[in-house]
Protein backbone atom coordinates (compact mmCIF):
# COMPACT_ATOMS: atom_id res chain seq x y z
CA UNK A 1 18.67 101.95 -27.39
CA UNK A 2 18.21 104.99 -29.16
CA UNK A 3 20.08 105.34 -32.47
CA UNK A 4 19.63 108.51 -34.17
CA UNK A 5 21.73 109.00 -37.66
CA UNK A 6 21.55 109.94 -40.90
CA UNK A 7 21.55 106.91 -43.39
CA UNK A 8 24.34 107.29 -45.63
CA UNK A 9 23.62 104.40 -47.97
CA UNK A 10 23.73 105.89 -51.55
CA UNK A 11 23.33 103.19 -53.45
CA UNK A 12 19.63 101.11 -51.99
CA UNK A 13 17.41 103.05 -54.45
CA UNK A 14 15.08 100.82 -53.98
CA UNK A 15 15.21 101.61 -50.37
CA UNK A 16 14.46 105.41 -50.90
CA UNK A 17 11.65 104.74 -52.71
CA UNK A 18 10.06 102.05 -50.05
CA UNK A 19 10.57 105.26 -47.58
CA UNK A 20 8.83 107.84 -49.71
CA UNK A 21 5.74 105.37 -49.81
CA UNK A 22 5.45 103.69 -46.52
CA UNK A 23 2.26 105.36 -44.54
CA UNK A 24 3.46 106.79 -41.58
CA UNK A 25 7.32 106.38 -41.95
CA UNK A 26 8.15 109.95 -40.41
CA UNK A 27 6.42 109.26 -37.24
CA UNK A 28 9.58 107.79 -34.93
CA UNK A 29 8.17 104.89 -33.31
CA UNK A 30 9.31 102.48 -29.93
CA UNK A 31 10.20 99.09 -30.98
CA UNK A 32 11.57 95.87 -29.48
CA UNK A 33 13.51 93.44 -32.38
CA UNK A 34 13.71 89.97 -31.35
CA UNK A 35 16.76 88.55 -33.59
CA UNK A 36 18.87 85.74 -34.39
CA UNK A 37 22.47 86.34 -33.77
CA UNK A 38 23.46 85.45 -36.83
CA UNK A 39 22.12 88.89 -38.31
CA UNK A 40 23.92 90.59 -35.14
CA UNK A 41 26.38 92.30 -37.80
CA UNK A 42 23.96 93.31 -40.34
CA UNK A 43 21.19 94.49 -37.28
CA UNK A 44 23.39 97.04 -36.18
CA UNK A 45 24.42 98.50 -39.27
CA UNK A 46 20.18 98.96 -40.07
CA UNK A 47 19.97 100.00 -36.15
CA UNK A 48 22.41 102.67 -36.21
CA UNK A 49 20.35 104.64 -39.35
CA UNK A 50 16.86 104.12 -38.17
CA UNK A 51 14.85 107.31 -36.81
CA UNK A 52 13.41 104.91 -35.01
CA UNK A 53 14.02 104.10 -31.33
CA UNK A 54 14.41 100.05 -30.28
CA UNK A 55 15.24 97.78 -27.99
CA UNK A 56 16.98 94.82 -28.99
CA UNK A 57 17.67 91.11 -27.72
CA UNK A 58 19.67 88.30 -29.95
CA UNK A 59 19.27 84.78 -29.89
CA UNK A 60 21.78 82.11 -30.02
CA UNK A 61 21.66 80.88 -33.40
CA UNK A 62 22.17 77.18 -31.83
CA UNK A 63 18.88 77.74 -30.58
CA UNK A 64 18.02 76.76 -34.05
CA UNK A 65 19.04 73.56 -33.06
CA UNK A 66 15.56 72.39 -31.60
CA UNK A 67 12.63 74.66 -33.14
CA UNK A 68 10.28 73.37 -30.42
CA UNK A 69 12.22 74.69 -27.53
CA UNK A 70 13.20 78.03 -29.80
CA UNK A 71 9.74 78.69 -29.98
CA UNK A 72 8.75 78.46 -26.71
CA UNK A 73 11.99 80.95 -26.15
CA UNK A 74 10.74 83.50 -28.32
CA UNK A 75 7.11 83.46 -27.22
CA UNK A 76 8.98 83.90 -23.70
CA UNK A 77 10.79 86.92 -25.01
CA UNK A 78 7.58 88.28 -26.96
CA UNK A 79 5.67 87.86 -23.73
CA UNK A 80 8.09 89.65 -21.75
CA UNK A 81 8.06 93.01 -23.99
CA UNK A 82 4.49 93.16 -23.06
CA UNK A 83 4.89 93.65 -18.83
CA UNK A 84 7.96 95.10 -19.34
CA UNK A 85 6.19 98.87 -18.71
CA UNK A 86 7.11 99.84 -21.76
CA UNK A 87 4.15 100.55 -24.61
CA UNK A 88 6.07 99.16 -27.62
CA UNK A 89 4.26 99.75 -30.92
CA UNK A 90 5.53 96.56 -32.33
CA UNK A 91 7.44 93.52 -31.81
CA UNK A 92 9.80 93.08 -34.19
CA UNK A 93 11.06 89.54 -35.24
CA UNK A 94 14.13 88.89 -37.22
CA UNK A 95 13.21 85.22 -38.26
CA UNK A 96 11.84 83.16 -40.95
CA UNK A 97 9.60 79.84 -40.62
CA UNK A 98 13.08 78.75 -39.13
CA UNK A 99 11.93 75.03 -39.01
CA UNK A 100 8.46 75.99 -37.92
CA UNK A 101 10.05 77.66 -34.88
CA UNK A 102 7.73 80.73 -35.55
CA UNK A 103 4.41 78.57 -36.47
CA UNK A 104 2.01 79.31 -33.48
CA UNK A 105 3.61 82.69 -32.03
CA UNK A 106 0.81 85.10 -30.60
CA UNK A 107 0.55 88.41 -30.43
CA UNK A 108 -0.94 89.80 -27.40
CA UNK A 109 -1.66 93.28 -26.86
CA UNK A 110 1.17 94.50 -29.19
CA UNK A 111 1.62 93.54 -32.82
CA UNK A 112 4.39 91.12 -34.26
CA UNK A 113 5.82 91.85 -37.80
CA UNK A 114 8.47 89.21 -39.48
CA UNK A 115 9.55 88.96 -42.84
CA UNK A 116 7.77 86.59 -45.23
CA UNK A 117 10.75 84.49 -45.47
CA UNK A 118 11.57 80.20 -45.31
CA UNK A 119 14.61 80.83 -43.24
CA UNK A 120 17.64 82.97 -42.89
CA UNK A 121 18.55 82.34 -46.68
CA UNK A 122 16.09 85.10 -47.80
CA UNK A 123 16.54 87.31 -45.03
CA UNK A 124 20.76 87.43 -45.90
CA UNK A 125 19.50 87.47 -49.64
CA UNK A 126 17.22 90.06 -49.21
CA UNK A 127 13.89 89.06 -51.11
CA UNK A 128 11.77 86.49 -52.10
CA UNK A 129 12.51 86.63 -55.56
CA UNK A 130 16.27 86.25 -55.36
CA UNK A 131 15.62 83.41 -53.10
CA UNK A 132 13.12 81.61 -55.78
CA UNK A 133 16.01 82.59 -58.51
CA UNK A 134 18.87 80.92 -56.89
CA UNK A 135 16.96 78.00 -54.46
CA UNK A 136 13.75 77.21 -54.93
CA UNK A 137 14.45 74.83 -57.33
CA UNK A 138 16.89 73.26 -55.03
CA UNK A 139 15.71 73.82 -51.28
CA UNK A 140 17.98 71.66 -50.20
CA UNK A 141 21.37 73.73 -51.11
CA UNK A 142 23.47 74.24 -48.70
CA UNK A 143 24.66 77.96 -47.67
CA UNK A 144 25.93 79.79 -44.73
CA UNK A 145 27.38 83.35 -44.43
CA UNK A 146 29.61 85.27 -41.98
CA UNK A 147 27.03 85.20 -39.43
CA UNK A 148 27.37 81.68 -39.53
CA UNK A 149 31.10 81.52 -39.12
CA UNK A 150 31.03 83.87 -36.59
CA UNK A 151 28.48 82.83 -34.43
CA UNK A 152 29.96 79.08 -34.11
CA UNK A 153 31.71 75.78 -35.75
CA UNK A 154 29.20 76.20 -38.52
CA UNK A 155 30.33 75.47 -41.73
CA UNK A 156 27.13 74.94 -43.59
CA UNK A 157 23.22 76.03 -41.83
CA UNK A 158 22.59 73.38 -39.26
CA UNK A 159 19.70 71.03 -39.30
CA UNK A 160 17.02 70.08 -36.78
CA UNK A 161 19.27 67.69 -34.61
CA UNK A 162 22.37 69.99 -34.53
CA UNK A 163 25.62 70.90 -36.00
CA UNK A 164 26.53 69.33 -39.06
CA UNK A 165 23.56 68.70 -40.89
CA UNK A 166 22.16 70.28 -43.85
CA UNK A 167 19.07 71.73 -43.58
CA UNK A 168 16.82 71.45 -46.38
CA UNK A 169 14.06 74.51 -46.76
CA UNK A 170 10.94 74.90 -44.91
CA UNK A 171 8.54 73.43 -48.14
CA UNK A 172 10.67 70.79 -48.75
CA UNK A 173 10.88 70.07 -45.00
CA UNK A 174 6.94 70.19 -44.77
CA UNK A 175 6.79 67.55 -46.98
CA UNK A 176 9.26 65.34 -45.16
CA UNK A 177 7.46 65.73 -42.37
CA UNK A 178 3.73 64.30 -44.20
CA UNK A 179 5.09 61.84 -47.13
CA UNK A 180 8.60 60.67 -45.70
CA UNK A 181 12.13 61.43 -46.69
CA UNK A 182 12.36 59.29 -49.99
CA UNK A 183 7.99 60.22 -51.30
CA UNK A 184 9.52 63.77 -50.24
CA UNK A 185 11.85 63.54 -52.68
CA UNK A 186 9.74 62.36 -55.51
CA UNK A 187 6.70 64.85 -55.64
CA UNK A 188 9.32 67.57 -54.68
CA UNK A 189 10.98 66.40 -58.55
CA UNK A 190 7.52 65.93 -60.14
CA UNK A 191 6.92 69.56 -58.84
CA UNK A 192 10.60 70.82 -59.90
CA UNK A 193 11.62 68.47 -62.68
CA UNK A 194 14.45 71.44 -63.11
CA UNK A 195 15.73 69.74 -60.06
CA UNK A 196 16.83 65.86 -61.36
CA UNK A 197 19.38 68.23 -63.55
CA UNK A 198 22.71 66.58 -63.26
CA UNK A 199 24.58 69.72 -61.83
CA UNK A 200 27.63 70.49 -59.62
CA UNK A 201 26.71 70.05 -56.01
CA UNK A 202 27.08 73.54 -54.55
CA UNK A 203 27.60 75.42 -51.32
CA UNK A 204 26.61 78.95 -51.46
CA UNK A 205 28.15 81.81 -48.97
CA UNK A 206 25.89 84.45 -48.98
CA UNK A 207 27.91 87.82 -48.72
CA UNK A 208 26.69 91.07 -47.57
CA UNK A 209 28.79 94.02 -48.78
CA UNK A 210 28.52 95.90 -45.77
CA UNK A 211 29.43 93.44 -43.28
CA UNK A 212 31.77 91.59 -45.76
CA UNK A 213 34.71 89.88 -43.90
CA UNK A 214 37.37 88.48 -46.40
CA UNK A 215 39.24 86.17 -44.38
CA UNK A 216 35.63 84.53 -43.76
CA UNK A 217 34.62 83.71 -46.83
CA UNK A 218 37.78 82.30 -48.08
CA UNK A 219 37.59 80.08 -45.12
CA UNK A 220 34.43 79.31 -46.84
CA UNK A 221 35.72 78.64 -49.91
CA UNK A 222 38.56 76.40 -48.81
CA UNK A 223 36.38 74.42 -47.00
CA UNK A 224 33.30 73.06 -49.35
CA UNK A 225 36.24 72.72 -51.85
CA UNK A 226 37.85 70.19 -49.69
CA UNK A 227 34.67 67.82 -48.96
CA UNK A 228 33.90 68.26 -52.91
CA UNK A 229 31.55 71.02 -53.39
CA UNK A 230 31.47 73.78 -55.99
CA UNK A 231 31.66 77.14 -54.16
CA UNK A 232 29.39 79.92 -55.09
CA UNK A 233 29.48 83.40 -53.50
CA UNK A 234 25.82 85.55 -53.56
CA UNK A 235 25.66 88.96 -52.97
CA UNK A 236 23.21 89.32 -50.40
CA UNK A 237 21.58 92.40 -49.08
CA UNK A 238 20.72 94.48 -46.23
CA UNK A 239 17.26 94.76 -48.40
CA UNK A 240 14.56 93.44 -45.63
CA UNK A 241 16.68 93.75 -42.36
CA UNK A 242 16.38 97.38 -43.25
CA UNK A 243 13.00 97.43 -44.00
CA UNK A 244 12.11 95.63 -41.03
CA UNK A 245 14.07 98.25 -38.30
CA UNK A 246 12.59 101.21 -40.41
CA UNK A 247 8.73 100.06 -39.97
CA UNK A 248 8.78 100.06 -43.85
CA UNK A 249 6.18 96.83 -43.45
CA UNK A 250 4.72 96.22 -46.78
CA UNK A 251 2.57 92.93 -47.10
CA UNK A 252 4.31 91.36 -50.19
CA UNK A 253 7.38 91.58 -47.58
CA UNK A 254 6.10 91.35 -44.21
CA UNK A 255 3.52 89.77 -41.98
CA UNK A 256 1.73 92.13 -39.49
CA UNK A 257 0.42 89.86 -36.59
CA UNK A 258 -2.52 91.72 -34.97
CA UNK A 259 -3.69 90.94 -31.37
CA UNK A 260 -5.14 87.94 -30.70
CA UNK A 261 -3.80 86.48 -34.25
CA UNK A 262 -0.89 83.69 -33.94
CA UNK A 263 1.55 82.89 -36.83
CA UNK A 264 0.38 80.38 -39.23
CA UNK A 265 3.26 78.48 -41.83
CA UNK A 266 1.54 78.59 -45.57
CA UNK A 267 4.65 76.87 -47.03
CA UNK A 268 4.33 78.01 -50.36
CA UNK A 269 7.05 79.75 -52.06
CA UNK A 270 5.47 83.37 -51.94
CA UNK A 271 2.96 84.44 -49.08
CA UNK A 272 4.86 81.43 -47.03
CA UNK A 273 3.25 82.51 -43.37
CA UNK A 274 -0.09 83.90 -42.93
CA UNK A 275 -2.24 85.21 -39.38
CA UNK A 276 -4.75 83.34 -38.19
CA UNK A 277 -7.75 84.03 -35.33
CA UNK A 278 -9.41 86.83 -34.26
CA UNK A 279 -7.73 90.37 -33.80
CA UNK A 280 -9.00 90.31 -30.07
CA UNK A 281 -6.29 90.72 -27.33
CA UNK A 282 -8.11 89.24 -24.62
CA UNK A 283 -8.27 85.91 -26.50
CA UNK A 284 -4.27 85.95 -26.13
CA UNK A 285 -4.29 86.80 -22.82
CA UNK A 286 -0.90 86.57 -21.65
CA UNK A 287 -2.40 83.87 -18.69
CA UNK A 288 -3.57 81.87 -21.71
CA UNK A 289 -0.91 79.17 -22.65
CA UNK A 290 -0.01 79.72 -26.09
């Protein structure tokens, strides 16, 4: 899919600048994005303004459901770009940790690059820091967005076992996972005593300006006011989706992958996934299981 136009966006300053910097950026590039559908909205406004040429595939964000069999899917998918015939200069993936469904994806012959992100929360939010602003203290808060409305009966994100459950963010999950639910909970608030706060319990939509839809976040609204929560709309931003589709890949926002490296969670609440093993191709050879 070639899309060719002139980006019209007056107001991402920020995003200007990124393009005056980024090595490289005039040189139109082949790309294949790998996304969730839950971006599906916000993918094609970036896709339609990129001098770049891509190929694009969505996931079904109930995929999300089980990380173990979405990673196997996407390793499926990243696999296939490279016998396709087509020389892509990237794979693009429009992910977080998502659960750890990303931990452990190789790159073959042709690079991967993802945002360094927990989950979809910083990706809608566009950046790290807005993220660490408004959740970090809480991983746990629930959010959605119209990508989540849209894309099924999802009122809040859904957790590991499927609809209806809150899923609380990758550290926080991490440590779960290691200590238990209820020792979880306990280092998380020696780490974050700004946490035991007595506070409003809180469901945030995340709302994206350009693919704003009204009716959906009212429905929003109505909803976590019903079952007791205080609503709270974010602004989000188109901020790293952008980015991504333009090849803008900076490493305070992105992860490159290089061949023969595999995607490594960190966890933390800045560098949060890291490359590890050897940039050799033929160690990832696509006969090797990964």
């Amino acid at each position: 899919m070639s899309l060719n136009t002139d980006d019209d966006d007056e107001n991402d300053d920020e995003h200007e600048h990124d393009r005056e910097t980024t090595p490289g950026i005039n040189e139109t590039m082949l790309l294949k994005l790998i996304a969730c559908n839950v971006f599906q909205r916000e993918a094609c406004h970036c896709l339609a303004r990129t001098p770049h040429t891509l190929d694009v595939e969505f996931t079904e964000l109930g995929e999300h459901a089980h990380s173990a069999t979405l990673r196997e899917r996407l390793q499926g998918r990243i696999d296939a770009a490279e016998t396709c015939g087509k020389r892509y200069d990237a794979v693009l993936l429009l992910f977080g940790l998502c659960g750890n469904a990303t931990v452990g994806l190789a790159a073959r012959a042709t690079p991967l690059v993802l945002p360094r992100a927990h989950d979809c929360c910083t990706i809608l939010l566009g950046s790290r820091a807005k993220y660490n602003e408004h959740f970090a203290a809480n991983p746990s808060t629930p959010f959605s967005s119209n990508g989540y409305l849209e894309r099924g009966d999802y009122f809040l994100r859904v957790g590991e076992q499927g609809v209806g459950e809150v899923r609380s963010g990758d550290a926080f999950a991490a440590m779960v996972e290691q200590y238990g639910a209820e020792n979880a909970r306990m280092i998380w608030e020696t780490m974050h005593p700004e946490s035991r706060k007595d506070r409003p319990h809180r469901a945030v939509y995340i709302d994206i300006p350009e693919t704003a839809q009204a009716a959906r976040a009212e429905s929003f609204r109505a909803k976590a006011e019903a079952e007791g929560w205080a609503y709270e709309r974010l602004e989000g931003s188109l901020r790293l989706i952008r980015k991504l589709i333009d090849a803008e890949w900076d490493a305070a926002d992105f992860l490159v992958v290089e061949p023969g490296q595999r995607i490594a969670g960190v966890y933390d609440f800045e560098e949060i996934v890291r490359a590890e093993g050897t940039k050799d191709p033929e160690s990832l050879s696509l006969k090797t299981e990964a």
